[in-house]
Protein backbone atom coordinates (compact mmCIF):
# COMPACT_ATOMS: atom_id res chain seq x y z
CA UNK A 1 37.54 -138.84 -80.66
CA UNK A 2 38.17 -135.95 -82.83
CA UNK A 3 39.99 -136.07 -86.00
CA UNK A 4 43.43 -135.05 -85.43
CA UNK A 5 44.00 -130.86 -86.21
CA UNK A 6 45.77 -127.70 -85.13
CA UNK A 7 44.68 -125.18 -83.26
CA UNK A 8 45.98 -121.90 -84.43
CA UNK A 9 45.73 -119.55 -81.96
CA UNK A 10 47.04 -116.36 -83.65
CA UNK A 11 43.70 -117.22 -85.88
CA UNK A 12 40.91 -116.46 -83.12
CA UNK A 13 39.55 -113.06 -82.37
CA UNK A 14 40.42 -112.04 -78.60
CA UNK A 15 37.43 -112.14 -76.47
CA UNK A 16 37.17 -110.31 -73.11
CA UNK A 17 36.91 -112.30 -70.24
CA UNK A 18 37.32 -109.84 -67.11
CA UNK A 19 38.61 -106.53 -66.79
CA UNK A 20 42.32 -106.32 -67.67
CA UNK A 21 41.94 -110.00 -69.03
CA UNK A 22 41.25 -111.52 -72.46
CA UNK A 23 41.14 -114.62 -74.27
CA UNK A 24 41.21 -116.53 -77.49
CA UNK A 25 39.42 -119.42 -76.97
CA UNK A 26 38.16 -122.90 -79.04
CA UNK A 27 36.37 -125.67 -78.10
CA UNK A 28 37.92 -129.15 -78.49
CA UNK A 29 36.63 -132.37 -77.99
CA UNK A 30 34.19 -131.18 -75.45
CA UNK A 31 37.13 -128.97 -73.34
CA UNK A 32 37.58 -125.35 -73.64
CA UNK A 33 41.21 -124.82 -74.66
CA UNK A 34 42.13 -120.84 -74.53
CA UNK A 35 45.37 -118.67 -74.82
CA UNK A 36 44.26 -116.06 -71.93
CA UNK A 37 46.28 -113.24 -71.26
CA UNK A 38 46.04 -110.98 -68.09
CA UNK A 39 47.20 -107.29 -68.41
CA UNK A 40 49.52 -106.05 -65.58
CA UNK A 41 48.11 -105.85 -62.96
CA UNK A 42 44.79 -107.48 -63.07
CA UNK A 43 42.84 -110.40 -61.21
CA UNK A 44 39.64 -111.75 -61.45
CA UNK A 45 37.43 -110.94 -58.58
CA UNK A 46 35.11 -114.04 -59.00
CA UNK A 47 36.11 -117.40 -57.47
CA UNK A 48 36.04 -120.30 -59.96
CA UNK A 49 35.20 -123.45 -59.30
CA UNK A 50 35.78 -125.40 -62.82
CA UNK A 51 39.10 -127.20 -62.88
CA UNK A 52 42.08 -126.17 -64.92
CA UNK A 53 44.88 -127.78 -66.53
CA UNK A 54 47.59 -124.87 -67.50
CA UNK A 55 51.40 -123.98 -68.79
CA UNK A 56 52.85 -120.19 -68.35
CA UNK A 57 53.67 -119.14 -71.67
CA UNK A 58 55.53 -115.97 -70.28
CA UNK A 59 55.15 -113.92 -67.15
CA UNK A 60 54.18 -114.93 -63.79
CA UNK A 61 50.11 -116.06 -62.20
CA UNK A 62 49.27 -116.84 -58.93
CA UNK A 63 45.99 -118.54 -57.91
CA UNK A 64 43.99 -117.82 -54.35
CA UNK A 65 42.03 -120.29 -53.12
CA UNK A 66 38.58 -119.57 -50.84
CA UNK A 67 39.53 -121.82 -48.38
CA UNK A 68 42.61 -119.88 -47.40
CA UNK A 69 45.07 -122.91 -48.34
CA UNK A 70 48.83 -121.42 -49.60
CA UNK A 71 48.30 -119.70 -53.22
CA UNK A 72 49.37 -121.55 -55.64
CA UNK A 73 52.44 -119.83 -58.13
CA UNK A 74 53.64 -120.70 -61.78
CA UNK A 75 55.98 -118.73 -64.07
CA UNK A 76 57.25 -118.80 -67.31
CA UNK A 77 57.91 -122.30 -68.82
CA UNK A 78 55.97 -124.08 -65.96
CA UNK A 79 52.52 -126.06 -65.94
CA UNK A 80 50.46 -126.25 -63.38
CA UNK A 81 46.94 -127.87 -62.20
CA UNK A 82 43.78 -126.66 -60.66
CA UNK A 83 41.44 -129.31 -59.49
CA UNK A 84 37.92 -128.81 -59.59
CA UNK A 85 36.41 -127.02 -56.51
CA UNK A 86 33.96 -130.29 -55.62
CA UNK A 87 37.03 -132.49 -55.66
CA UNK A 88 38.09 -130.92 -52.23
CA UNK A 89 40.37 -128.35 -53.71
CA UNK A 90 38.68 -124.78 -53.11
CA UNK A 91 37.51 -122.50 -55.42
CA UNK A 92 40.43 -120.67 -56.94
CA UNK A 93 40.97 -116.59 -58.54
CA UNK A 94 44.07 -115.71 -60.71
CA UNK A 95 46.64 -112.83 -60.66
CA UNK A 96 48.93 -111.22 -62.67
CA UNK A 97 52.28 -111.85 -60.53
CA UNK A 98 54.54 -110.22 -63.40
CA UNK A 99 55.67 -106.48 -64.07
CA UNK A 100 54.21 -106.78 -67.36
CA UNK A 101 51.02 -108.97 -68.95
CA UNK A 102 50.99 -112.88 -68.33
CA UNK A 103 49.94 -114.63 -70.75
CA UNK A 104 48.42 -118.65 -70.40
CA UNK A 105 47.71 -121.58 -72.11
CA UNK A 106 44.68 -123.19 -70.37
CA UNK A 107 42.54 -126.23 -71.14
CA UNK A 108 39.44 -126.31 -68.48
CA UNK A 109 38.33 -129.36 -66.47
CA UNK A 110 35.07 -129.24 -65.73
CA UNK A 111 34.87 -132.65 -63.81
């Protein structure tokens, strides 16, 4: 285990991740943990199949999935979780839900 720190956010350069999205992103204990924020409008055209542990820091995201199960919807001030695609769940793609940019706290789960 790690020794115990912060992770200051507000600290890391944003990176772009997809068109209309962005992230600031660190690697902890083996996990990326990122602050991603999705411009209005956008969406990620690829499907992703890593796992996803999440909270809605403001604004509103709602996940596909590619096997046509019932999207999956999280606003402000509410965690969610995206299994990974070989644990039976589907391969999932975000979307900016909100009027104006939603913005994420995610860890990934590659397992």
């Amino acid at each position: 285990m790690d020794e115990a720190r912060n992770v200051s956010f507000d600290e890391l350069e944003w990176t772009d991740d997809a068109p209309g999205i962005r992230a600031r992103e660190v690697e902890v204990e083996g996990a990326r943990w990122a602050m991603v924020e999705y411009g209005e409008g956008a969406s990620r055209d690829d499907w992703c199949e890593e796992g996803h542990r999440g909270y809605v820091i403001s604004g509103r995201i709602e996940y596909q999935f590619d096997d046509n199960r019932k999207s999956l919807r999280a606003s402000d001030g509410e965690a969610f979780l995206l299994p990974p695609a070989p644990l039976g769940a589907g391969a999932h793609r975000g979307r900016n839900a909100a009027p104006g940019p939603t913005r994420l706290f995610l860890i990934d789960d590659p397992t």
